[in-house]
C-alpha atoms as a PDB file:
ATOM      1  CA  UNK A   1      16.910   6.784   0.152  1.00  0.00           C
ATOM      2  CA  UNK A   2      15.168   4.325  -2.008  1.00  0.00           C
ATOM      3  CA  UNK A   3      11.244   3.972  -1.793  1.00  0.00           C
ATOM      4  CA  UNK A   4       9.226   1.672  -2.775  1.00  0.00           C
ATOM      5  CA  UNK A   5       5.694   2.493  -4.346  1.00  0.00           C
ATOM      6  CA  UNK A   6       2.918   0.502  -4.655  1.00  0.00           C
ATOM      7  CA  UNK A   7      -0.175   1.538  -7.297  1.00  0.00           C
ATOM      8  CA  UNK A   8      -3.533   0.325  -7.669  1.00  0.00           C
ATOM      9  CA  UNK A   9      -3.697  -0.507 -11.235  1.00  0.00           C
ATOM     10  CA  UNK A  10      -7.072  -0.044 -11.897  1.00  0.00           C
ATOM     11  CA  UNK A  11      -6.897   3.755  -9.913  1.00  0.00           C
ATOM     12  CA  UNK A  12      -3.383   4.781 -12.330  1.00  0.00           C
ATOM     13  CA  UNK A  13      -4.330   8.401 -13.224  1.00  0.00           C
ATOM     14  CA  UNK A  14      -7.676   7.996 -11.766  1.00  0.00           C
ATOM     15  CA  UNK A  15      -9.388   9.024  -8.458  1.00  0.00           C
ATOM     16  CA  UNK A  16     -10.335   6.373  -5.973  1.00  0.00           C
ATOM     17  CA  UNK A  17     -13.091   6.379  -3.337  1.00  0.00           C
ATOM     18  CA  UNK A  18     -11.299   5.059  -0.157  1.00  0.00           C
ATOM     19  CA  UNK A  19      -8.961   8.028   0.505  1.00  0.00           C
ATOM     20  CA  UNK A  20      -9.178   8.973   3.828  1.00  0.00           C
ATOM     21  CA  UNK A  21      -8.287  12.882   2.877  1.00  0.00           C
ATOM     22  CA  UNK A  22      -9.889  14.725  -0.173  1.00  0.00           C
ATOM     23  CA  UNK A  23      -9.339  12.502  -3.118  1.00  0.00           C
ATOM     24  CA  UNK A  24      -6.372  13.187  -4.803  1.00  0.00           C
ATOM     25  CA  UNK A  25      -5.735  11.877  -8.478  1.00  0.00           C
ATOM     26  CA  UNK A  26      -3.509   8.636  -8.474  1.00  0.00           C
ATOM     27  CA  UNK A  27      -0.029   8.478 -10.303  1.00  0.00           C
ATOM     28  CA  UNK A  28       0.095   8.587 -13.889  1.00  0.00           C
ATOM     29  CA  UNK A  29       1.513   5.733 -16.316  1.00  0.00           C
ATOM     30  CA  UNK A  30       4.845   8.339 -17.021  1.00  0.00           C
ATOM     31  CA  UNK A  31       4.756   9.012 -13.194  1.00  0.00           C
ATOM     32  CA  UNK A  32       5.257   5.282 -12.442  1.00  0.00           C
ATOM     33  CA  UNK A  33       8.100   5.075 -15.069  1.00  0.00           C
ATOM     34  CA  UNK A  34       9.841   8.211 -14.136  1.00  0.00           C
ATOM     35  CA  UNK A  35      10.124   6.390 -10.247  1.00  0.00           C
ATOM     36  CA  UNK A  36      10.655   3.684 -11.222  1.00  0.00           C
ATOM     37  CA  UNK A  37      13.383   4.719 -13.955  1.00  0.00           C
ATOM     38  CA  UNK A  38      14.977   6.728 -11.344  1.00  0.00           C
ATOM     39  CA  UNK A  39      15.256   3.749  -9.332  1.00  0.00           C
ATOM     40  CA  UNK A  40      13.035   3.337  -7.108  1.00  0.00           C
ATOM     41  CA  UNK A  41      10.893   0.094  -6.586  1.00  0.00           C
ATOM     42  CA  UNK A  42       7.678  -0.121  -8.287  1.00  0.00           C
ATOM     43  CA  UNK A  43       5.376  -3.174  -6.688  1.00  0.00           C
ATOM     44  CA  UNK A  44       1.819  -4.210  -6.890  1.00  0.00           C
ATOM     45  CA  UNK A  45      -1.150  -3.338  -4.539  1.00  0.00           C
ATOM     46  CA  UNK A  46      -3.196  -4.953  -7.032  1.00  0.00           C
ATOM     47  CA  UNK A  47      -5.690  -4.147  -9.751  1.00  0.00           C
ATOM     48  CA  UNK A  48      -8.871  -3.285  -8.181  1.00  0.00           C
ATOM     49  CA  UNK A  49      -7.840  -2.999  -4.116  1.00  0.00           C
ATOM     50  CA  UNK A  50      -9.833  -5.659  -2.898  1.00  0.00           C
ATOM     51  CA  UNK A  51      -9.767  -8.295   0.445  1.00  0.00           C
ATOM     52  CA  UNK A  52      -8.079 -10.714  -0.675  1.00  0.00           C
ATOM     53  CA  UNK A  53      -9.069 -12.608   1.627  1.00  0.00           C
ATOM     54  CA  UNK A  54     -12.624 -12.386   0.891  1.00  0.00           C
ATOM     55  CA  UNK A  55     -11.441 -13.552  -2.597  1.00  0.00           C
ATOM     56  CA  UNK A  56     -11.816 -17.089  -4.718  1.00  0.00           C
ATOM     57  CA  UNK A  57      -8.491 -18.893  -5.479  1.00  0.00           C
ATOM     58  CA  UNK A  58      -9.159 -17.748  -9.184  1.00  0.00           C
ATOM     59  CA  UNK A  59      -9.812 -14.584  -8.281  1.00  0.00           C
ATOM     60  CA  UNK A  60      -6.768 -13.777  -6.455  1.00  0.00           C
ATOM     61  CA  UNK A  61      -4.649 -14.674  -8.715  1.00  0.00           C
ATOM     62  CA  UNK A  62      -5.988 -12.988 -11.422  1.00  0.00           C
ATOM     63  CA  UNK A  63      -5.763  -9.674  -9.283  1.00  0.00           C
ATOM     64  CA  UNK A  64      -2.186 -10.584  -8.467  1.00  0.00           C
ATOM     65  CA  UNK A  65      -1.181 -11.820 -11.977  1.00  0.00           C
ATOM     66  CA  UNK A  66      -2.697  -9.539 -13.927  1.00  0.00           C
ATOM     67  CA  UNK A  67      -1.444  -5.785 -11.689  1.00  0.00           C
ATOM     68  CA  UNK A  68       2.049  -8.096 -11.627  1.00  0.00           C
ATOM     69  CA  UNK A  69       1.740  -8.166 -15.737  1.00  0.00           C
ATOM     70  CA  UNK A  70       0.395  -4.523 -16.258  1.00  0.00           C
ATOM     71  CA  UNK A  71       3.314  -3.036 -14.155  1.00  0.00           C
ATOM     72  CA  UNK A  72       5.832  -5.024 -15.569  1.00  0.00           C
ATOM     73  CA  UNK A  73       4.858  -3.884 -19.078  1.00  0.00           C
ATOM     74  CA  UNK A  74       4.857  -0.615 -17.469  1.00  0.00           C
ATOM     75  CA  UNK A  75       8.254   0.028 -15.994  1.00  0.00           C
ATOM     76  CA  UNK A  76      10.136  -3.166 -17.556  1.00  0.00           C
ATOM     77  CA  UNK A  77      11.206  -4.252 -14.901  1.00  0.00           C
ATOM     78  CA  UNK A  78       9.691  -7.537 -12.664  1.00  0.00           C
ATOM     79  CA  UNK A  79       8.014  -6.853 -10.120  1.00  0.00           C
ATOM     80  CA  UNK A  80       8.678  -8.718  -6.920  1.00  0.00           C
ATOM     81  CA  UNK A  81       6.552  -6.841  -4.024  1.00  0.00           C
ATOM     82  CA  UNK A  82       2.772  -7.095  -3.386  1.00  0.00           C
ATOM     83  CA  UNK A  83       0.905  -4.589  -0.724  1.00  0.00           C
ATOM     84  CA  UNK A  84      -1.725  -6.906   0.200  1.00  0.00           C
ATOM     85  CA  UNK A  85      -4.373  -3.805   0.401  1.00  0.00           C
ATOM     86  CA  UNK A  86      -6.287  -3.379   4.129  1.00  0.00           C
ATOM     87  CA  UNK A  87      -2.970  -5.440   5.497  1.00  0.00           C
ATOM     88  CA  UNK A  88      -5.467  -8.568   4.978  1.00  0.00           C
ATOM     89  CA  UNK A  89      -3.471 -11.843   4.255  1.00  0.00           C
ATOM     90  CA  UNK A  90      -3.018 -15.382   4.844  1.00  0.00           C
ATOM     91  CA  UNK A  91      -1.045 -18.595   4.137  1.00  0.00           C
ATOM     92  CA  UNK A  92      -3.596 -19.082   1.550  1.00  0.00           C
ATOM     93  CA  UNK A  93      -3.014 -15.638  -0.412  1.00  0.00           C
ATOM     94  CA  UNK A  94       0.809 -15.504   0.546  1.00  0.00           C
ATOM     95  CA  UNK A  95       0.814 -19.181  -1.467  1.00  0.00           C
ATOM     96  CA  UNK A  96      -0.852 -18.105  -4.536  1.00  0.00           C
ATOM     97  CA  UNK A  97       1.207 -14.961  -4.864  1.00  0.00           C
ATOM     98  CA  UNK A  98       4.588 -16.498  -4.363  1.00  0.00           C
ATOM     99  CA  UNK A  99       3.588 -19.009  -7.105  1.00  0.00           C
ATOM    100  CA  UNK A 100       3.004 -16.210  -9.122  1.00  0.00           C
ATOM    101  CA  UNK A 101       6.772 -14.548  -8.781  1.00  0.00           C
ATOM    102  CA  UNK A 102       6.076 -12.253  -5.757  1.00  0.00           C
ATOM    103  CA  UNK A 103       9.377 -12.707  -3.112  1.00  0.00           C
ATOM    104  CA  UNK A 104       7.919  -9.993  -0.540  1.00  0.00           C
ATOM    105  CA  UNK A 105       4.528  -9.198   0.775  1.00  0.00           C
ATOM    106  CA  UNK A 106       4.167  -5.959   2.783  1.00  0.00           C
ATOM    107  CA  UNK A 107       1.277  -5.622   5.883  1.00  0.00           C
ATOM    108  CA  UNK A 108       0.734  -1.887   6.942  1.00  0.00           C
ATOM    109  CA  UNK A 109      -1.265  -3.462  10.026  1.00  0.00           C
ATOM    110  CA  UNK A 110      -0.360  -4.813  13.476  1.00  0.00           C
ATOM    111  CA  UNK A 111       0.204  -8.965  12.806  1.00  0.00           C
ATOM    112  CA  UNK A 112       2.205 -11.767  13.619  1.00  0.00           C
ATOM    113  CA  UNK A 113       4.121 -12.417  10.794  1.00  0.00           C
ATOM    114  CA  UNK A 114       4.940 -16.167   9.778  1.00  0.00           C
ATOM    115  CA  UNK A 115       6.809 -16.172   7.295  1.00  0.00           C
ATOM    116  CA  UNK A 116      10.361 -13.845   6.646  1.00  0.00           C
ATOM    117  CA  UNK A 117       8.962 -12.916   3.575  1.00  0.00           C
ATOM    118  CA  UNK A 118       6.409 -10.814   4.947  1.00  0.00           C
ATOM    119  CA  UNK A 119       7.480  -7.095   6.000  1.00  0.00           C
ATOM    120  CA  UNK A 120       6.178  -4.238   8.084  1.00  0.00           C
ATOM    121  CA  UNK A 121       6.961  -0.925   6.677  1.00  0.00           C
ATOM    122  CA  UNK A 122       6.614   2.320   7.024  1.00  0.00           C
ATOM    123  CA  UNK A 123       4.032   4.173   5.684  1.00  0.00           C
ATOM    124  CA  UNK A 124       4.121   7.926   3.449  1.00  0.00           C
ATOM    125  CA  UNK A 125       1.048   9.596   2.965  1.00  0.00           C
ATOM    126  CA  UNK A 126       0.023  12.791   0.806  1.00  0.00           C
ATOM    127  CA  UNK A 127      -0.236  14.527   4.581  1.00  0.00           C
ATOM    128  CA  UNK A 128       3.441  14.195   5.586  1.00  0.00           C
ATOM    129  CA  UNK A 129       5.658  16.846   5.179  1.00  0.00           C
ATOM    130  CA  UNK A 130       9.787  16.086   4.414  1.00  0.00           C
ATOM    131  CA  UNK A 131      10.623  16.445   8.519  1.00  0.00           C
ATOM    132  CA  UNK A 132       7.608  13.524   9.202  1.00  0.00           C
ATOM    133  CA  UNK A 133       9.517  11.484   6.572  1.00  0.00           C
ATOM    134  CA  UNK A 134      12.592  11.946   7.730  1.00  0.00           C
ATOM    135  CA  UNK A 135      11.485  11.132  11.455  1.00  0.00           C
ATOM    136  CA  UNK A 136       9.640   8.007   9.824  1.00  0.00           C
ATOM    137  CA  UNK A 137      13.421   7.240   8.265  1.00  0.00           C
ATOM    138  CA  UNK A 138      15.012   7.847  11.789  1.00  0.00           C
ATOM    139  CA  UNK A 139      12.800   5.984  13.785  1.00  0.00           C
ATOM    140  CA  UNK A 140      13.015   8.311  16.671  1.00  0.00           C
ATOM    141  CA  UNK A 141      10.575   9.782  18.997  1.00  0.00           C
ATOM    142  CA  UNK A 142       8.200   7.330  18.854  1.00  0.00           C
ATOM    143  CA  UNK A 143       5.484   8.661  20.913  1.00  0.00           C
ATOM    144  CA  UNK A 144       5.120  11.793  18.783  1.00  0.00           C
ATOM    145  CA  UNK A 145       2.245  12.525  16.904  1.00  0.00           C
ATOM    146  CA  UNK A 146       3.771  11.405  13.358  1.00  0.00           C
ATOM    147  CA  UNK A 147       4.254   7.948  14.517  1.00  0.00           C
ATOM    148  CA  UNK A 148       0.773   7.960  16.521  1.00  0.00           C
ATOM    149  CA  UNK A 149      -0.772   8.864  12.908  1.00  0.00           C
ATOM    150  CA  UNK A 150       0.938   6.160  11.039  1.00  0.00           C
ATOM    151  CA  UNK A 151      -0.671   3.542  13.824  1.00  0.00           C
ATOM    152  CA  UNK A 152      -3.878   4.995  13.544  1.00  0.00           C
ATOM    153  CA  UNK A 153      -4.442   6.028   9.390  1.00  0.00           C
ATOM    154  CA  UNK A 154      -4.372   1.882   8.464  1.00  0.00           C
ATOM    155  CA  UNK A 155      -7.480   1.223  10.251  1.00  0.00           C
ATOM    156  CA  UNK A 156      -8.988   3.960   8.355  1.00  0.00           C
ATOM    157  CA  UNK A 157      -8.957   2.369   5.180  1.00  0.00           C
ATOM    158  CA  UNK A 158     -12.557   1.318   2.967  1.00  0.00           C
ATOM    159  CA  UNK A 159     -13.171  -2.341   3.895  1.00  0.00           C
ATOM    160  CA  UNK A 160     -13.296  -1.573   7.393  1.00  0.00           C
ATOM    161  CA  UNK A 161     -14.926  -0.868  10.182  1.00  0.00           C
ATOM    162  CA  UNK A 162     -14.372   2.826  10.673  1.00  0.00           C
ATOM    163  CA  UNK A 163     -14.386   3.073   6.764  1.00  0.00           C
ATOM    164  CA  UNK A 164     -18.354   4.324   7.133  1.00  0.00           C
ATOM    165  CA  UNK A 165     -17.682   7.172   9.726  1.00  0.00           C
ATOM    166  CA  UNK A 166     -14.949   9.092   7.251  1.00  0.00           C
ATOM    167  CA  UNK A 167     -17.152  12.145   6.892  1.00  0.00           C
ATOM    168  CA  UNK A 168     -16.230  12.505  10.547  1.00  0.00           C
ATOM    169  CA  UNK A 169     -12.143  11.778   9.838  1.00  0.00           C
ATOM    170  CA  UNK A 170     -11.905  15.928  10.538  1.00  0.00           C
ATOM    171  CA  UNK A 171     -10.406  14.996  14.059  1.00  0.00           C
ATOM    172  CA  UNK A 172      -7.588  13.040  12.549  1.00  0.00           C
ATOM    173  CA  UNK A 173      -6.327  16.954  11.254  1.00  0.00           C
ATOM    174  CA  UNK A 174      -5.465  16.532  15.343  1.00  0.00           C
ATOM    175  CA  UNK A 175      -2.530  14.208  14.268  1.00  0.00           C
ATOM    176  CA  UNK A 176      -0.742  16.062  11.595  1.00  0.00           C
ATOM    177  CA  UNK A 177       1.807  17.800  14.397  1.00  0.00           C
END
């Protein structure tokens, strides 16, 4: 099984403030090269996780080029795939980032997709254990609670809504099997 992995450029071997769990410290520069030496995909989920769609023309595409740039230099290898972070996109962003080399952009959220080069996928989180993985990989039982959590942890994100309540997240411990 090959996985793909998208960093946050500005958060590599750093700590970021929108984990939904305890903060956990964010791959390392060797990290990324080991995966993505041992080949695995390595794509962008920008440099500083913002809303894209929030964004200036100019400043989307310098958070697109420049994560693009820094990973490539990275791994040496291009880099093809951009997470747009919160799953927030549009014709607008998908333009500027497939004038900038991107082929693929994955959307962890719940949209109506217009374009083939836009994919759903499945999500891995520092929670799941190898059996939640492997029932991700399956695709079976559907109702359980590993697939509930993967439909709920998205909207859980900073940048939205439910982002404020996350001292509270303690009930989402309810979802881990």
């Amino acid at each position: 099984i090959k996985a793909s992995v998208f960093p946050v450029v500005n958060c590599i071997n750093n700590y970021s403030s929108w984990d939904v769990y305890k903060p956990k410290k964010h791959l390392s520069q060797i990290q990324i090269q080991e995966i993505s030496n041992a080949g695995h995909e390595i794509g962008s989920h920008t440099l500083s996780h913002p809303d894209l769609s929030f964004l200036s023309y100019e400043d989307v595409k310098y958070e697109l080029l420049e994560s693009k740039k820094i990973l490539e230099d990275l791994t040496g290898k291009p880099v093809q795939t951009i997470s747009f972070p919160f799953g927030s996109w549009n014709r607008r962003i998908w333009n500027i980032a497939s004038d900038i080399g991107y082929k693929v952009g994955v959307v962890y959220r719940n949209q109506i997709y217009t374009s083939q080069s836009i994919i759903s996928p499945t999500g891995v989180y520092t929670f799941d254990s190898i059996t939640d993985i492997v029932e991700k990989m399956e695709r079976t039982n559907f109702l359980s609670p590993v697939h509930s959590r993967d439909i709920i942890i998205p909207h859980f994100a900073k940048g939205t809504s439910l982002w404020k309540y996350r001292k509270s997240y303690t009930f989402l411990n309810y979802f881990k099997g």
